[in-house]
PDB file of N, CA and C in Angstrom:
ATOM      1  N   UNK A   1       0.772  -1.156   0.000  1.00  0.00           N
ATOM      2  CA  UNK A   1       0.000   0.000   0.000  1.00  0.00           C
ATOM      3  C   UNK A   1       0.826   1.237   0.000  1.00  0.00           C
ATOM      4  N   UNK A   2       1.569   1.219  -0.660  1.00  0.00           N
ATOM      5  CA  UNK A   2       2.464   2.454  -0.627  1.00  0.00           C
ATOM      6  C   UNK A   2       1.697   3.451  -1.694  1.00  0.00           C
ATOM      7  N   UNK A   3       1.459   3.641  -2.438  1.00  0.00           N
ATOM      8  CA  UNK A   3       0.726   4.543  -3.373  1.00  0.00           C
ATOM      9  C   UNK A   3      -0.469   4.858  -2.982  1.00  0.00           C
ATOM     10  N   UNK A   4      -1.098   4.359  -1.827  1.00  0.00           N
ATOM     11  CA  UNK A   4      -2.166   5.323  -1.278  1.00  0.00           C
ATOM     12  C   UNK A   4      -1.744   5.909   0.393  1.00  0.00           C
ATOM     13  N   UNK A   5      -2.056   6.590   0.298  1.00  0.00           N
ATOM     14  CA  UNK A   5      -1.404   7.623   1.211  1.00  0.00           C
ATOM     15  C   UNK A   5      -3.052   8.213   2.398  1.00  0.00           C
ATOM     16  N   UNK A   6      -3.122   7.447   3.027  1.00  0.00           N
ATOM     17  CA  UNK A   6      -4.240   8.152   4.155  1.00  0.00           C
ATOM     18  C   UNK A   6      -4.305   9.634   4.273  1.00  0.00           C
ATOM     19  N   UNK A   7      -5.290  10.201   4.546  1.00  0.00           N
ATOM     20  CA  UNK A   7      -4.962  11.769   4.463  1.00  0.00           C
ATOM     21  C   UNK A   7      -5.415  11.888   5.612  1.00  0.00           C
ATOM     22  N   UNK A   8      -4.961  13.159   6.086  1.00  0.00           N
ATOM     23  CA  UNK A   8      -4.973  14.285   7.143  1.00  0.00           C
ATOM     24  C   UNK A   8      -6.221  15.027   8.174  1.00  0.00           C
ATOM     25  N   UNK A   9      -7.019  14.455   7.928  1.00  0.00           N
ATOM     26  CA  UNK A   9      -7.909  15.738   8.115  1.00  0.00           C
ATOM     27  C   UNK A   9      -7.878  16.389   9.848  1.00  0.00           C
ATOM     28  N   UNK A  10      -7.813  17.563   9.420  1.00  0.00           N
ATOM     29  CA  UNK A  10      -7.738  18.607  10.392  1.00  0.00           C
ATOM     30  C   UNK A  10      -9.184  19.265  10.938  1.00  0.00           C
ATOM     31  N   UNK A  11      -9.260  20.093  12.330  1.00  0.00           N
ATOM     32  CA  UNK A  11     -10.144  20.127  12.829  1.00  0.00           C
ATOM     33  C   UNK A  11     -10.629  21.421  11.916  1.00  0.00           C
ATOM     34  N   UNK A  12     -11.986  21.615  11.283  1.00  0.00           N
ATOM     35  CA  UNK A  12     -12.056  22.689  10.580  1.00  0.00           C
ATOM     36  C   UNK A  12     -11.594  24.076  11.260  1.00  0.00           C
ATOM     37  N   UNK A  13     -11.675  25.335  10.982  1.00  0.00           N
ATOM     38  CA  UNK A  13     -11.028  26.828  11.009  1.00  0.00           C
ATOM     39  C   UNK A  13     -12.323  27.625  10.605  1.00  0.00           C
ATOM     40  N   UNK A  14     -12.863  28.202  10.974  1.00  0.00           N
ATOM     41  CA  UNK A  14     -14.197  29.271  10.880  1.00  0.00           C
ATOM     42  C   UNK A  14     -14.078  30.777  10.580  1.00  0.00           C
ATOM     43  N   UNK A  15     -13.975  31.350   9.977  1.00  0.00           N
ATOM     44  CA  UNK A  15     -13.895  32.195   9.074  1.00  0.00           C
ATOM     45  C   UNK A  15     -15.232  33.225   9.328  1.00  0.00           C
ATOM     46  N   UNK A  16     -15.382  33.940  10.495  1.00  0.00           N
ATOM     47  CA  UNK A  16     -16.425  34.522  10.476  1.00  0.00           C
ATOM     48  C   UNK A  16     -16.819  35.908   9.782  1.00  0.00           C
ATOM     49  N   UNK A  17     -17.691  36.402   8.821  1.00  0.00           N
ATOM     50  CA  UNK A  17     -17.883  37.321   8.235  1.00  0.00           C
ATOM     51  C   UNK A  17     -19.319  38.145   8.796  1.00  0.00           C
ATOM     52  N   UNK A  18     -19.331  39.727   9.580  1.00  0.00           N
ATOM     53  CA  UNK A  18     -19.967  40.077  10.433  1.00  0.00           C
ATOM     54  C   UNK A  18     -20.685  41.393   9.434  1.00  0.00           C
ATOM     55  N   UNK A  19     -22.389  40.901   9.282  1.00  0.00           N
ATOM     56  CA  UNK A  19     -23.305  41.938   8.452  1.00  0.00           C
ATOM     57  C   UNK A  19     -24.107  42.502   9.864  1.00  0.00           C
ATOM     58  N   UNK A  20     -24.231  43.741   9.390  1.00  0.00           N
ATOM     59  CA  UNK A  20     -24.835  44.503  10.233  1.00  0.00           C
ATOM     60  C   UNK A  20     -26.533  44.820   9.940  1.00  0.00           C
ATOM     61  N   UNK A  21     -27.491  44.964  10.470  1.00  0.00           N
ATOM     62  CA  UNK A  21     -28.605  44.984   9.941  1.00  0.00           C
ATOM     63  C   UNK A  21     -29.366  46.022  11.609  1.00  0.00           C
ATOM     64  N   UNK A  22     -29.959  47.193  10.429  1.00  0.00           N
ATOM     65  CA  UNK A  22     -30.241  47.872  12.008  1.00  0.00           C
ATOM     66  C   UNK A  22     -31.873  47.659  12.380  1.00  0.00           C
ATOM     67  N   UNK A  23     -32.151  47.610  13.392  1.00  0.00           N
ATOM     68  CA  UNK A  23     -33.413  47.194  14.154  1.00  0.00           C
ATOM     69  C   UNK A  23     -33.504  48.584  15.057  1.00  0.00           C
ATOM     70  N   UNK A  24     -34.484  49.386  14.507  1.00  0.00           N
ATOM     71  CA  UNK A  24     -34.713  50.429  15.496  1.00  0.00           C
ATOM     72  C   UNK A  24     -35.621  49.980  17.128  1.00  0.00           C
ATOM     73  N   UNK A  25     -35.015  50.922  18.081  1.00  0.00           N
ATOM     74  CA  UNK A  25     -35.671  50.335  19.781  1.00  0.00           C
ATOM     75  C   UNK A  25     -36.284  51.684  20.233  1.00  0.00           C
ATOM     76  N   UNK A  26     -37.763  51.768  20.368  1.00  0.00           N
ATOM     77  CA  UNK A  26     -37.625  53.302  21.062  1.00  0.00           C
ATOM     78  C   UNK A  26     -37.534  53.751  22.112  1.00  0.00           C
ATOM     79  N   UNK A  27     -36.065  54.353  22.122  1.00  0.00           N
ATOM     80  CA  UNK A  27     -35.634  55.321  23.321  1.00  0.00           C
ATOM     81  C   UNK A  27     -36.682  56.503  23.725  1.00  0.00           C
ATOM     82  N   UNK A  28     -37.750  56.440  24.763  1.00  0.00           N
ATOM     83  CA  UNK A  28     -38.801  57.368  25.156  1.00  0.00           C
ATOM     84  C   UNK A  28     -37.969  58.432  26.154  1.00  0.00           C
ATOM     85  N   UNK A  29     -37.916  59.667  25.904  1.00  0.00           N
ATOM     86  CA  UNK A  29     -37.041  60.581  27.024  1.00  0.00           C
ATOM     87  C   UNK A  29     -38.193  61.741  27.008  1.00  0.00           C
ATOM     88  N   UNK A  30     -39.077  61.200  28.334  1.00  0.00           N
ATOM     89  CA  UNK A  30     -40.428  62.255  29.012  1.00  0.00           C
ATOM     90  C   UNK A  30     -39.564  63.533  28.919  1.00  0.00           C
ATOM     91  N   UNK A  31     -40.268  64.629  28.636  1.00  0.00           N
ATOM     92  CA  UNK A  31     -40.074  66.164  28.859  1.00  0.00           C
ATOM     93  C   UNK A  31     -41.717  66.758  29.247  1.00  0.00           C
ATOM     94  N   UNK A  32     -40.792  67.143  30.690  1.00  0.00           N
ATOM     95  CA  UNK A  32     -42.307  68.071  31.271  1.00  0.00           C
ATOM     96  C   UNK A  32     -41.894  69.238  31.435  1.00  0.00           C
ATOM     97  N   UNK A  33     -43.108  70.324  31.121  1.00  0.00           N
ATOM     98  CA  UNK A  33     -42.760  71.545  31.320  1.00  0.00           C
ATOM     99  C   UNK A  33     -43.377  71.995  32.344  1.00  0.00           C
ATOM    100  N   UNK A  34     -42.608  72.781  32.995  1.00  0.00           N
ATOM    101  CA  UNK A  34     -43.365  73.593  34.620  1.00  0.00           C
ATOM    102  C   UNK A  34     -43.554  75.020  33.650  1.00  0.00           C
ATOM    103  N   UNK A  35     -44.611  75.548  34.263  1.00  0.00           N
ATOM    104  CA  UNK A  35     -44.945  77.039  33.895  1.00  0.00           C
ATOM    105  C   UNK A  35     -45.640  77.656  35.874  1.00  0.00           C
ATOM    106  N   UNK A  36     -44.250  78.249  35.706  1.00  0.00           N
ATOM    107  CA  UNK A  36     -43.767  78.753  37.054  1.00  0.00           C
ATOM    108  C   UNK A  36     -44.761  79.855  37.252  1.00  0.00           C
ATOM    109  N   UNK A  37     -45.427  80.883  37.959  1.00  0.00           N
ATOM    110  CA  UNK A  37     -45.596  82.146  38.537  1.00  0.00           C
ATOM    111  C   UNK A  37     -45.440  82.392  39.272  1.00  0.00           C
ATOM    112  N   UNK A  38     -44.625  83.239  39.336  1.00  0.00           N
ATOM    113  CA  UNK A  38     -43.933  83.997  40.341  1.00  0.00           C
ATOM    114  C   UNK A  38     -44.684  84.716  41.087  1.00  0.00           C
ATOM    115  N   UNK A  39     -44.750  85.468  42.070  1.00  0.00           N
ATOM    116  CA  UNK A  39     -45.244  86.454  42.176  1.00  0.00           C
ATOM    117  C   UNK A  39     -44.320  87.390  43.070  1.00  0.00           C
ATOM    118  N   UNK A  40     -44.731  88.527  42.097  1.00  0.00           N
ATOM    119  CA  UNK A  40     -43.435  90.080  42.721  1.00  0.00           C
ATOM    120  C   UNK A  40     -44.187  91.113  43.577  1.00  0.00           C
ATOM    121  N   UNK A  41     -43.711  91.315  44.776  1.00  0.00           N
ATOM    122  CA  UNK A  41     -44.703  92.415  44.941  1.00  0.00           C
ATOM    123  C   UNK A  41     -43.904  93.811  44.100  1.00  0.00           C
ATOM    124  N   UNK A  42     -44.719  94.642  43.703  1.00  0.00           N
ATOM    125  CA  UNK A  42     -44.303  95.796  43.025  1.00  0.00           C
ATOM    126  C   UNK A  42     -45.873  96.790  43.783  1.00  0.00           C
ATOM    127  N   UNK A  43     -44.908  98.015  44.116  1.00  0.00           N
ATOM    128  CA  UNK A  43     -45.804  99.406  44.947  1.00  0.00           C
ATOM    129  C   UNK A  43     -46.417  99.571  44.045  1.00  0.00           C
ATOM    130  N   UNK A  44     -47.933  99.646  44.474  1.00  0.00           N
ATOM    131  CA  UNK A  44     -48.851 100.571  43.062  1.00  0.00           C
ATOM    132  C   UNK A  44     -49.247 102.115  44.406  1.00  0.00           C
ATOM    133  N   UNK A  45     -48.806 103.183  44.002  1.00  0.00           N
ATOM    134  CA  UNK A  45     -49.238 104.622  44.722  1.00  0.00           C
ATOM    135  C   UNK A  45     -50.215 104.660  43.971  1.00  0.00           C
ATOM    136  N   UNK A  46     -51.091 105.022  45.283  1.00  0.00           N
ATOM    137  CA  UNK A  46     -52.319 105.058  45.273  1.00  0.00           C
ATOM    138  C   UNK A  46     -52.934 106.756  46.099  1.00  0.00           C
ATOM    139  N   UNK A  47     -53.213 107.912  45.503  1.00  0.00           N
ATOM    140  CA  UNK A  47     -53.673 108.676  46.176  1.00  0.00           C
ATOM    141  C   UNK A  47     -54.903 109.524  46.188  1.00  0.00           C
ATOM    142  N   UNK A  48     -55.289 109.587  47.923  1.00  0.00           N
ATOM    143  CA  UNK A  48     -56.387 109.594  48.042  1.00  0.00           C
ATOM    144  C   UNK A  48     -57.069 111.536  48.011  1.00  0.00           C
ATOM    145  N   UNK A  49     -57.591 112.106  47.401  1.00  0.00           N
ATOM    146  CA  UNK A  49     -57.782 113.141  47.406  1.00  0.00           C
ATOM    147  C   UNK A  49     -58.651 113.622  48.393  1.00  0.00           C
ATOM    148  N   UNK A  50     -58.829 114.874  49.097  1.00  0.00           N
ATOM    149  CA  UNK A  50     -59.631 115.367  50.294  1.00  0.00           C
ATOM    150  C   UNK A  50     -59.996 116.385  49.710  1.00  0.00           C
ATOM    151  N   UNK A  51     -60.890 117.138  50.145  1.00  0.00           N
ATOM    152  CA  UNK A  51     -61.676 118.663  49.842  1.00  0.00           C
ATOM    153  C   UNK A  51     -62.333 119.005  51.152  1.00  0.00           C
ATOM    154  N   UNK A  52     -61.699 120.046  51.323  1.00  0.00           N
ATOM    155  CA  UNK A  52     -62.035 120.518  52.568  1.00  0.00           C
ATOM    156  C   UNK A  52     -62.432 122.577  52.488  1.00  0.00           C
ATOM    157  N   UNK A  53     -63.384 122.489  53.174  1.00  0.00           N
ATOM    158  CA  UNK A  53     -64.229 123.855  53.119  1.00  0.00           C
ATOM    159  C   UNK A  53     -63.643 125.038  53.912  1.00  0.00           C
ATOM    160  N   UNK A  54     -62.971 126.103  54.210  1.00  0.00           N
ATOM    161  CA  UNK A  54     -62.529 126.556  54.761  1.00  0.00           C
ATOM    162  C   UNK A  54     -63.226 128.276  55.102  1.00  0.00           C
ATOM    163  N   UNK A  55     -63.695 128.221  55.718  1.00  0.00           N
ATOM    164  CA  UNK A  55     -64.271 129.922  56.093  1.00  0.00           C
ATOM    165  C   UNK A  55     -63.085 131.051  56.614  1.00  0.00           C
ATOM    166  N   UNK A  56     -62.771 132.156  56.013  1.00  0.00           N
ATOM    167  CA  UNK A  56     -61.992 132.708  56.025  1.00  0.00           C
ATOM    168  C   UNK A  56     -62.142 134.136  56.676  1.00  0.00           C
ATOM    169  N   UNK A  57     -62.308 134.540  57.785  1.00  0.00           N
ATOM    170  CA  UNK A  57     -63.456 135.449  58.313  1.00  0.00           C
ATOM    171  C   UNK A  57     -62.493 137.291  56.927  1.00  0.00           C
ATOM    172  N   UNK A  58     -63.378 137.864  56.815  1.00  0.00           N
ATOM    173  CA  UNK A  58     -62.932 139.023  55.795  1.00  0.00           C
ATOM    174  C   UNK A  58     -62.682 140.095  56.386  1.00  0.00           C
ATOM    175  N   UNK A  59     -63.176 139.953  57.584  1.00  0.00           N
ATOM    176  CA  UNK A  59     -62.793 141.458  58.429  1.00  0.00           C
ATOM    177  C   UNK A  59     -64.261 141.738  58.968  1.00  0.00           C
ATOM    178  N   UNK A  60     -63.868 143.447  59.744  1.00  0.00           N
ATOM    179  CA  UNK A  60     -65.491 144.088  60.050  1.00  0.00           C
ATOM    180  C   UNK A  60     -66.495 143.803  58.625  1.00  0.00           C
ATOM    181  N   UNK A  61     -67.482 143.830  59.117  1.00  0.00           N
ATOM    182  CA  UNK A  61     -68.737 143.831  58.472  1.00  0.00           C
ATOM    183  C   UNK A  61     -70.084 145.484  58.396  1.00  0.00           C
ATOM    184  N   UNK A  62     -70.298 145.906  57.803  1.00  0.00           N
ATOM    185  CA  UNK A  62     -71.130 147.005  58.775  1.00  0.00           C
ATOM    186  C   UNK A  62     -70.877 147.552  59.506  1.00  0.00           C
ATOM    187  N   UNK A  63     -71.303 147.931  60.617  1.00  0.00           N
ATOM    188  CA  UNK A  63     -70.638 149.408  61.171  1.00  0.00           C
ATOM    189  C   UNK A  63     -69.247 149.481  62.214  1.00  0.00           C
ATOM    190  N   UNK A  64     -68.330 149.995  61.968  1.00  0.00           N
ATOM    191  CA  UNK A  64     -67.472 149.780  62.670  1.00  0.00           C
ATOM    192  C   UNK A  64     -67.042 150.679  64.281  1.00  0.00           C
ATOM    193  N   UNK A  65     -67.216 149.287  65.295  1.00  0.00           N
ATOM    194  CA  UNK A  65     -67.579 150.766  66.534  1.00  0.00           C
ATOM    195  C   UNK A  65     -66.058 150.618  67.439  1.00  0.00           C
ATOM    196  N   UNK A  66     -65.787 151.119  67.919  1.00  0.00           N
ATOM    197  CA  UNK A  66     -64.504 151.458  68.819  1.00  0.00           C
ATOM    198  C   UNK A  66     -63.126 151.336  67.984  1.00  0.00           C
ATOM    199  N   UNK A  67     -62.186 151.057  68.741  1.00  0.00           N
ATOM    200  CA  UNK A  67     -60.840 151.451  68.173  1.00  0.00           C
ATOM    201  C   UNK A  67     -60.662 151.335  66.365  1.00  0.00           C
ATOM    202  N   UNK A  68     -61.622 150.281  65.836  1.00  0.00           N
ATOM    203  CA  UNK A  68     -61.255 150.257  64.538  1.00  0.00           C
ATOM    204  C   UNK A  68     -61.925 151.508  63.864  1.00  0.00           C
ATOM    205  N   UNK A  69     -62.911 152.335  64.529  1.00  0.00           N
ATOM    206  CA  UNK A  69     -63.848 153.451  63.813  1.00  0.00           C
ATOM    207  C   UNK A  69     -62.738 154.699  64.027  1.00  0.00           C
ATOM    208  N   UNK A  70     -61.702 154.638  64.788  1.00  0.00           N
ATOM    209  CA  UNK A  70     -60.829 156.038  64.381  1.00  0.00           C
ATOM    210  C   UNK A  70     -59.807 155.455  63.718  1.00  0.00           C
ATOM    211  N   UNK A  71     -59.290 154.456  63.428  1.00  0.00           N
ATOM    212  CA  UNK A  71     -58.546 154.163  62.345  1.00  0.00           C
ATOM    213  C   UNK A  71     -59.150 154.040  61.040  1.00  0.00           C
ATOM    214  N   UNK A  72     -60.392 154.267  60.619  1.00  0.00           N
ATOM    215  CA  UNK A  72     -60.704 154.103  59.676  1.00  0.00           C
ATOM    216  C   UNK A  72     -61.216 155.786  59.045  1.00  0.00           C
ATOM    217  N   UNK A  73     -61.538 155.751  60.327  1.00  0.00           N
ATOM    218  CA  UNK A  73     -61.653 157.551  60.236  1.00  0.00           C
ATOM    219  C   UNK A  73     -60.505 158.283  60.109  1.00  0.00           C
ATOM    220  N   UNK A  74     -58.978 157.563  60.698  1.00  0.00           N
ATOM    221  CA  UNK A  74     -58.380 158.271  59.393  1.00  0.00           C
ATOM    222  C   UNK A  74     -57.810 158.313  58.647  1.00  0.00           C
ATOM    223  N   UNK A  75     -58.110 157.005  58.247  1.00  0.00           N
ATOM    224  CA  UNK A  75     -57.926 156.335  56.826  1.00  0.00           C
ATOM    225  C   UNK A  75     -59.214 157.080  55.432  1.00  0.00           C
ATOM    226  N   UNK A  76     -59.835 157.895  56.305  1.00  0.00           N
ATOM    227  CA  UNK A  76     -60.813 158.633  54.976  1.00  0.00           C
ATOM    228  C   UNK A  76     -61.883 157.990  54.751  1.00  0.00           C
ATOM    229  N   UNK A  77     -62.087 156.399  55.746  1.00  0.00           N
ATOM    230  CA  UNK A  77     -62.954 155.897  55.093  1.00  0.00           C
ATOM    231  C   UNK A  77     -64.221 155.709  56.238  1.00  0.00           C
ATOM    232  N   UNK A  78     -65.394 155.815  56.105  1.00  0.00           N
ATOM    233  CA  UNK A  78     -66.499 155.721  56.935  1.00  0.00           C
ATOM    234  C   UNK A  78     -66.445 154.454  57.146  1.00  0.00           C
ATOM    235  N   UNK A  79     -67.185 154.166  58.134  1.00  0.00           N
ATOM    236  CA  UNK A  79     -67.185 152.517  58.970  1.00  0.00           C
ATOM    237  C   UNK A  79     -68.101 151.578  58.472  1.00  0.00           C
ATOM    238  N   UNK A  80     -69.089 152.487  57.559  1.00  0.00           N
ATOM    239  CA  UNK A  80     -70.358 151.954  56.808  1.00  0.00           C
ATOM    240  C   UNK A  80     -70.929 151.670  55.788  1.00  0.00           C
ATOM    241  N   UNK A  81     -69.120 151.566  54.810  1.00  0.00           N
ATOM    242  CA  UNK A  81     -69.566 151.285  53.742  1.00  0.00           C
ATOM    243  C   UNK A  81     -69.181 149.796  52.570  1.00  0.00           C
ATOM    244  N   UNK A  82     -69.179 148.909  53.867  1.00  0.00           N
ATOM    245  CA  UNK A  82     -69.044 147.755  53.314  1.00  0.00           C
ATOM    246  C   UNK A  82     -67.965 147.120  54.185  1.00  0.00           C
ATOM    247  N   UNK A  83     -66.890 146.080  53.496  1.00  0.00           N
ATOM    248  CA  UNK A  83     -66.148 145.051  54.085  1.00  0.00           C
ATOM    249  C   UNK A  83     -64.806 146.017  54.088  1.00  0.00           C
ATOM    250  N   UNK A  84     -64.686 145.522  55.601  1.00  0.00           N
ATOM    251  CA  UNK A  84     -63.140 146.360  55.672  1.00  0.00           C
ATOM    252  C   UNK A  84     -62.315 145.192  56.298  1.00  0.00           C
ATOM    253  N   UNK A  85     -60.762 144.831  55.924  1.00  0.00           N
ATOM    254  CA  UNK A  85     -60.256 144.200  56.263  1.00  0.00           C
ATOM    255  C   UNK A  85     -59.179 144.632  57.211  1.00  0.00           C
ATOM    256  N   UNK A  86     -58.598 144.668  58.383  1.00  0.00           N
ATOM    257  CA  UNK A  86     -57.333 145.492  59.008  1.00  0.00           C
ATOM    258  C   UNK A  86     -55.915 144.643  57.922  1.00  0.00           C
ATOM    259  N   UNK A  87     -56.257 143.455  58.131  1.00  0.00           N
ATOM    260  CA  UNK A  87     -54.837 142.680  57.656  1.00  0.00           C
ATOM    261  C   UNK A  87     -54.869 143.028  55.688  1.00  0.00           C
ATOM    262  N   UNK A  88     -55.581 142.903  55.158  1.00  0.00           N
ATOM    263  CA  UNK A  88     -56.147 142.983  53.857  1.00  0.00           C
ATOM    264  C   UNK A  88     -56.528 144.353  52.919  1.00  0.00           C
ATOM    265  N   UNK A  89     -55.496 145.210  53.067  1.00  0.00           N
ATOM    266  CA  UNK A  89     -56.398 146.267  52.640  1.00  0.00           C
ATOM    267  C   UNK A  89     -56.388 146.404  51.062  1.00  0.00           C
TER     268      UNK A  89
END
């Protein structure tokens, strides 16, 4: 048996060749929104108006008797002829 020759065989060798194939997954990323209010105090002026009546006395009235009747007498003017003021003339 010399002209046939038994052969060898070896443990096979694997040769791996790597395809890619994409599979989408959905990534869910919640977004919440806050809608904040603040609150500021800020001054509102506020003003309040008054009215008030005031009587203002004008002086003698009509006839003018003691010390103011010689100052007026001689000032030229009679005691009786209307509104005389000392402070006001």
């Amino acid at each position: 048996m010399h002209g046939c020759v038994r052969p060898i065989c070896c443990p096979p060798q694997y040769c791996v060749q790597d395809f890619y194939t994409q599979r989408f997954v959905p990534v869910i990323h919640p977004i919440v929104t806050i809608n904040r209010q603040n609150i500021v105090d800020v001054p509102q002026h506020i003003y309040q108006r008054a009215e008030r009546t005031v009587v203002v006395n004008q002086g003698f009235q009509g006839q003018v008797q003691g010390q103011g009747a010689d100052f007026l007498a001689a000032q030229g003017t009679q005691g009786t002829q209307g509104f005389t003021n000392r402070l006001f003339r």
